[in-house]
Protein backbone atom coordinates (compact mmCIF):
# COMPACT_ATOMS: atom_id res chain seq x y z
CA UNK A 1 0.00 0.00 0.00
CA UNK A 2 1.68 3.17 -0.49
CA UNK A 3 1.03 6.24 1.88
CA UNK A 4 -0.46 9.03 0.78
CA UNK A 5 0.01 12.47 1.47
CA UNK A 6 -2.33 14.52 3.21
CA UNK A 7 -3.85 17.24 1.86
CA UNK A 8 -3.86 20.99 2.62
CA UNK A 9 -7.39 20.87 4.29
CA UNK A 10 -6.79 17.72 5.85
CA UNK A 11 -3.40 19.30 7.84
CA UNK A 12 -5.36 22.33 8.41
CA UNK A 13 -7.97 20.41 10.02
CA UNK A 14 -5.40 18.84 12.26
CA UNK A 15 -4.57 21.81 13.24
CA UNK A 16 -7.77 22.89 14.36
CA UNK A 17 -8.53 20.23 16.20
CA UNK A 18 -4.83 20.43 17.87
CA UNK A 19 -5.71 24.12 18.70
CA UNK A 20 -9.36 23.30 20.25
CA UNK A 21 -8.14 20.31 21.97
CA UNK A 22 -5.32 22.77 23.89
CA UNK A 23 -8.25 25.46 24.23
CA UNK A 24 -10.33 22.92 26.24
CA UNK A 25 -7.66 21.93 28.29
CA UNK A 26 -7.24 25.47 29.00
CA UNK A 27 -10.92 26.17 30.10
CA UNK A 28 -11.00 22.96 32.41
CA UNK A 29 -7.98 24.00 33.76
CA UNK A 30 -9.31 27.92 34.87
CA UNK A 31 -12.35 25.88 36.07
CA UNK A 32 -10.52 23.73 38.05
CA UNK A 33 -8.88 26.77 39.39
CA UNK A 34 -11.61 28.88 40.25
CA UNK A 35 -13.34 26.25 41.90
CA UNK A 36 -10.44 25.35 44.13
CA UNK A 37 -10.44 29.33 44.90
CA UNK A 38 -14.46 28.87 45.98
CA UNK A 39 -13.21 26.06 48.13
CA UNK A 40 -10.11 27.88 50.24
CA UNK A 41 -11.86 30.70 50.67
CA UNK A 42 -14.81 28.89 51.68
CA UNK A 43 -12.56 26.97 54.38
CA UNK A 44 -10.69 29.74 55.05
CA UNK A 45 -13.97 31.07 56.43
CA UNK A 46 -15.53 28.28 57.92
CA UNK A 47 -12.11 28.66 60.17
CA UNK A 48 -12.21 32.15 61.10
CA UNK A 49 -15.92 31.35 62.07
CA UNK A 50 -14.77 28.52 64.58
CA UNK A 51 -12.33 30.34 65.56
CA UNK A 52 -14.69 33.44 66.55
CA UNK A 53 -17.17 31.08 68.59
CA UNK A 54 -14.83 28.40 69.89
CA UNK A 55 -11.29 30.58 70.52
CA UNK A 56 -9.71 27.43 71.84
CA UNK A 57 -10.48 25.16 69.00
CA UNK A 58 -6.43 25.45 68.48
CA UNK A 59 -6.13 22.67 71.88
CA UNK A 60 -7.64 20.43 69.99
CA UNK A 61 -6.78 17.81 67.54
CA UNK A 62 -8.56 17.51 64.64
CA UNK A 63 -10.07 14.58 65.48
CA UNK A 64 -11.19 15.79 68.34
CA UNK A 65 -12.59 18.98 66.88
CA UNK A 66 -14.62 16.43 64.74
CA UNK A 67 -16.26 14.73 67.66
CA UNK A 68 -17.30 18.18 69.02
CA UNK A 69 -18.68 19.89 66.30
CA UNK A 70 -20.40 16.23 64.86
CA UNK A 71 -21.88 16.22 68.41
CA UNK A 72 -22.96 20.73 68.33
CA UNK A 73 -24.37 19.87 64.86
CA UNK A 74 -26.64 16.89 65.92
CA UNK A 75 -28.16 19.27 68.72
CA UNK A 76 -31.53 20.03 68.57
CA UNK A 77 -31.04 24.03 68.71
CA UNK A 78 -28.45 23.52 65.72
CA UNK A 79 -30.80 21.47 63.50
CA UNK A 80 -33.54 24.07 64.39
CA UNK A 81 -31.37 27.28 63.70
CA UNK A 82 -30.09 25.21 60.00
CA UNK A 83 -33.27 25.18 59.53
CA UNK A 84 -34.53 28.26 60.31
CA UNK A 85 -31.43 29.74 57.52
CA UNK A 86 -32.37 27.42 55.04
CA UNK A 87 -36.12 28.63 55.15
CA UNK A 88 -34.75 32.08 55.02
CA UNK A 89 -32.74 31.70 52.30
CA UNK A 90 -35.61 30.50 50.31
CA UNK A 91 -38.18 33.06 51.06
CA UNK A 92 -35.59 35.53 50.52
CA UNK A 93 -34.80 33.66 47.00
CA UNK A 94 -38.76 33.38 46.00
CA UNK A 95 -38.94 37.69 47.18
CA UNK A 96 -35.76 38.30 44.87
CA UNK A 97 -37.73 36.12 41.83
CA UNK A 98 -41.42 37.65 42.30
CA UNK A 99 -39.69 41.18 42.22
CA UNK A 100 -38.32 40.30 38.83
CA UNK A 101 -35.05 39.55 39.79
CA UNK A 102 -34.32 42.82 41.13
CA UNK A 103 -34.37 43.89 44.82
C-alpha cells in the first residue's frame, strides 16, 4: 500500500482540532482553578468562624474537633437554627424572583 500524502485541508484540520483540543484543556484547567479558589476561601472562612465562637479550637486535635462539632451539629437548637437559615434563604430567593429579579 503506499502512503499518501495529506492534503492541505486535511493538515489544516489537524490543526484545528490540535488548537481546540489545547483550548479545552485550557478552560477545564481555569475551572478547576476557580473552583479550588471557591473552596479555600470557603474553608478559610468556615475557620475564622470557629475560631470566633470556639477561641480554643487550636487545643484540639482535629479529630477531636470532629467529635465536638459532629456532636454541636446533631443538637436540637443547631438542627432548628439550619433550619430556620435554610427557610430564610428561600423566602428571601422566591422575594428576589417575584420582584423580577431585582431587589
Amino acid at each position: 500500500m503506499e502512503k499518501k500524502e495529506k492534503s492541505a485541508q486535511e493538515l489544516q484540520a489537524e490543526e484545528a482540532f490540535r488548537k481546540a483540543k489545547a483550548n479545552l484543556a485550557m478552560v477545564r484547567q481555569k475551572e478547576r482553578k476557580k473552583l479550588r479558589k471557591e473552596q479555600e476561601r470557603c474553608k478559610y472562612m468556615m475557620g475564622g468562624i470557629i475560631h470566633k465562637y470556639f477561641p480554643e479550637c487550636y487545643d484540639f486535635t482535629e479529630l477531636e474537633l470532629n467529635r465536638i462539632i459532629a456532636c454541636a451539629f446533631k443538637s436540637r437548637d443547631v438542627q432548628n437554627m439550619v433550619a430556620a437559615v435554610i427557610r430564610e434563604r428561600q423566602e428571601s430567593e422566591e422575594g428576589f424572583e417575584e420582584k423580577g429579579g431585582r431587589e
